[in-house]
Protein backbone atom coordinates (compact mmCIF):
# COMPACT_ATOMS: atom_id res chain seq x y z
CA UNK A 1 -21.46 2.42 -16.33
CA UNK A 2 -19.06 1.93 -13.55
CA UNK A 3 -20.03 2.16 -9.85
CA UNK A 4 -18.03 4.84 -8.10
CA UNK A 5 -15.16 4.28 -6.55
CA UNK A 6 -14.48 4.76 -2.52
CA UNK A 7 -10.97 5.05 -1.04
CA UNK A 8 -10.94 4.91 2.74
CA UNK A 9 -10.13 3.52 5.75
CA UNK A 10 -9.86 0.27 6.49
CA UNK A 11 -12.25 -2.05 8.70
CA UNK A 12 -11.81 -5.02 11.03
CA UNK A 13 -14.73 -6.03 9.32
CA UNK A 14 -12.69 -6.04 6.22
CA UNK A 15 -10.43 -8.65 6.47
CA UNK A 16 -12.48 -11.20 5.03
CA UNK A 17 -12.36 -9.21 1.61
CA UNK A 18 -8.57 -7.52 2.22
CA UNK A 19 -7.14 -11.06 2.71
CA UNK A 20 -7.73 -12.35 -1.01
CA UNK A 21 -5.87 -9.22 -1.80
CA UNK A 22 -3.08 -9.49 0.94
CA UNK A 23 -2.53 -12.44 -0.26
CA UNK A 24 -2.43 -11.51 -4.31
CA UNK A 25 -0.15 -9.15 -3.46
CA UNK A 26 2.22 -11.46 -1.72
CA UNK A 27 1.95 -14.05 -4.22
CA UNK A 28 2.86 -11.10 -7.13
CA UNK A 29 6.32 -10.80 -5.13
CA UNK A 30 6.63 -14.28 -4.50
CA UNK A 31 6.15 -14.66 -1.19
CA UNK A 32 3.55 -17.86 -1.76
CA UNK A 33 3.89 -21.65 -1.14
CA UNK A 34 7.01 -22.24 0.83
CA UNK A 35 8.36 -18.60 0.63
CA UNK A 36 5.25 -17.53 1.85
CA UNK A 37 4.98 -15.18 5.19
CA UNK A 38 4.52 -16.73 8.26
CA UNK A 39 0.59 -16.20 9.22
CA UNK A 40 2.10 -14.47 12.44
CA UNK A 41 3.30 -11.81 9.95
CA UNK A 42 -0.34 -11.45 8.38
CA UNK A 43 -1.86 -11.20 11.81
CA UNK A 44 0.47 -8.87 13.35
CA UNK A 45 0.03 -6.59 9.87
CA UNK A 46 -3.44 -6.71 10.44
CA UNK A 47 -3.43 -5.99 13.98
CA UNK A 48 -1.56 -3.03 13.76
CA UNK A 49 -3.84 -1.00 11.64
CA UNK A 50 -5.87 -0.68 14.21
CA UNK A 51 -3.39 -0.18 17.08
CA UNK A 52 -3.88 3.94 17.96
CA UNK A 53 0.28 3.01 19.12
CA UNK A 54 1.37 1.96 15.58
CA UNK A 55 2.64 4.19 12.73
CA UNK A 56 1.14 1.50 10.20
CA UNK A 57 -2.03 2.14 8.00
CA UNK A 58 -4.40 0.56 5.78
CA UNK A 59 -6.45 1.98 3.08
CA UNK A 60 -8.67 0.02 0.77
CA UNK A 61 -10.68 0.63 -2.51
CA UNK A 62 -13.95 -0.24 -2.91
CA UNK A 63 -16.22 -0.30 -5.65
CA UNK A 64 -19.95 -1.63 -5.93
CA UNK A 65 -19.62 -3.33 -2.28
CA UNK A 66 -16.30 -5.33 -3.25
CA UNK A 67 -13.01 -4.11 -1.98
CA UNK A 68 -10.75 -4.19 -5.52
CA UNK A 69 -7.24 -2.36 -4.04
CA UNK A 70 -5.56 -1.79 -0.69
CA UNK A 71 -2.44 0.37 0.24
CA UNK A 72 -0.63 0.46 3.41
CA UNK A 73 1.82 3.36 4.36
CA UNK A 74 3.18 3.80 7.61
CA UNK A 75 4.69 7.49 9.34
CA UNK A 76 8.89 7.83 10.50
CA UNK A 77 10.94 10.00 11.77
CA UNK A 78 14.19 10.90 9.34
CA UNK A 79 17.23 12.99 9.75
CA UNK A 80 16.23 15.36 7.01
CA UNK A 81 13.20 17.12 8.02
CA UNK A 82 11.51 18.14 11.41
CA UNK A 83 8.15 16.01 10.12
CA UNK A 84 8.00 12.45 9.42
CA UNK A 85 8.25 10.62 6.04
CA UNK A 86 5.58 8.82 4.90
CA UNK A 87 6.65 5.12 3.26
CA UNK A 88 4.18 3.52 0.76
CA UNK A 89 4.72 0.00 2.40
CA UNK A 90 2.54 -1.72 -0.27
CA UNK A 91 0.16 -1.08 -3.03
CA UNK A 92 -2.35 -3.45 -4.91
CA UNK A 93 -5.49 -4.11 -7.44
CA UNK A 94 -7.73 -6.75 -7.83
CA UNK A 95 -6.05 -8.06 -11.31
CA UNK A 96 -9.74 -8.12 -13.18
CA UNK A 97 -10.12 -4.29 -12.12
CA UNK A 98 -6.38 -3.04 -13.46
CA UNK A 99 -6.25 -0.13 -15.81
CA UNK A 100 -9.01 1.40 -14.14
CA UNK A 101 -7.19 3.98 -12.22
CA UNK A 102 -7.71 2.52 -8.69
CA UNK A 103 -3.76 2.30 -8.16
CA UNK A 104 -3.92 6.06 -8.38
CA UNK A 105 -6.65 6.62 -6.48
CA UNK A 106 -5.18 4.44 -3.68
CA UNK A 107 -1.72 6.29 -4.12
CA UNK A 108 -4.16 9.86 -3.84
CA UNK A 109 -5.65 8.37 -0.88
CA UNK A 110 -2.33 7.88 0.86
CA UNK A 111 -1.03 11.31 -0.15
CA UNK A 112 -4.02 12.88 1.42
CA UNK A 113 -3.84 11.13 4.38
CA UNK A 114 -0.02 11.97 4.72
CA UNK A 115 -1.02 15.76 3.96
CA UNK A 116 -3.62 15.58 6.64
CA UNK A 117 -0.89 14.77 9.04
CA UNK A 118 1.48 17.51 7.49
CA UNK A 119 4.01 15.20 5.60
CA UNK A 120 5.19 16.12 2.90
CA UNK A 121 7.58 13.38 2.11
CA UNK A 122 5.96 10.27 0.48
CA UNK A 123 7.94 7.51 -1.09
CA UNK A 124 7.77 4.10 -2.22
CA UNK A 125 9.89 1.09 -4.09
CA UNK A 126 8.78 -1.23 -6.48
CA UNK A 127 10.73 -4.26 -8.10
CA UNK A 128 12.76 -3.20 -11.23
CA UNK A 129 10.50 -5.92 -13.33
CA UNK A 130 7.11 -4.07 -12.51
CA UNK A 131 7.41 -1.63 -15.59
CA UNK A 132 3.22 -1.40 -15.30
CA UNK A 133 3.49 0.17 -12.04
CA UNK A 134 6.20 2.30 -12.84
CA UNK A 135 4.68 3.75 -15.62
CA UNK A 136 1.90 4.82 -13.23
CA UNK A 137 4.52 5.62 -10.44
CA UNK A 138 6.10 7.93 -13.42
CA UNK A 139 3.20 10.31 -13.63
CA UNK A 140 2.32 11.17 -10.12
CA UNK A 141 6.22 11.06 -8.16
CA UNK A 142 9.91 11.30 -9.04
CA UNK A 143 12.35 8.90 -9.20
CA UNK A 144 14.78 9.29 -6.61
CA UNK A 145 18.12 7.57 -8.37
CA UNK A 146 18.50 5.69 -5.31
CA UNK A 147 19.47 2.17 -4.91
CA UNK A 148 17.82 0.04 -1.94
CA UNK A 149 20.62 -2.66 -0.03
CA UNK A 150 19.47 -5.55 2.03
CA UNK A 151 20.99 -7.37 4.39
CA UNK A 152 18.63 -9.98 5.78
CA UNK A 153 20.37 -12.21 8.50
């Protein structure tokens, strides 16, 4: 049997167990070894979810006292509605625990929290290679048709 699974809030006393999976999910994109992020960049992140000033958000899942997943999602303003947009910055599970529906849960957790601040607009990107996320991303959202630019310097 399988110990329940809790989606909530993140801690400060967290990071210990979020940073394995910061750091999983970073290496998954690349961003490892000499493209890795600048530890200012993991400090800062990690600083702001729990800055009352800051739009950015953590949310983690844990299961038998082990934190398996984490999303972070952050609240903007847009031109196309009076309330803010909620963007699903990042979303990630333990690799031992896939399959077992805590990427949905996670992505529930953030739509709740979005609909307890009365957004309705949640969206997210995800690499065109990551066809086992977007099969999940599939059932629960649409895809928009919309192609994402970058301009980096």
């Amino acid at each position: 049997m399988t110990a329940p699974l809790t989606i909530r809030p993140v801690r400060r006393e967290d990071y210990p167990a979020w940073r394995p999976l910061w750091d999983g999910y970073n290496a998954f994109y690349e961003r490892s070894g000499p493209t890795a992020l600048p530890e200012e960049v993991t400090a800062r992140t990690w600083a702001r979810f729990f800055d009352a000033y800051e739009p950015v958000h953590a949310l983690v899942a844990e299961q038998d006292g082990r934190l398996v997943g984490l999303t972070h999602y952050l609240f903007h303003r847009t031109t196309t509605r009076i309330e803010p947009n909620c963007y699903l910055n990042d979303l990630f599970t333990d690799p031992a625990v896939r399959g077992a529906g805590i990427g949905r849960a996670l992505i529930d957790g953030v739509f709740a929290a979005a609909g307890a601040a009365g957004v309705k607009g949640i969206y997210w990107l995800t690499h065109e290679t990551n066809a086992t996320a977007m099969r999940l991303y599939d059932q629960v959202a649409t895809r928009s048709g919309f192609v994402r630019y970058v301009k980096t310097e």
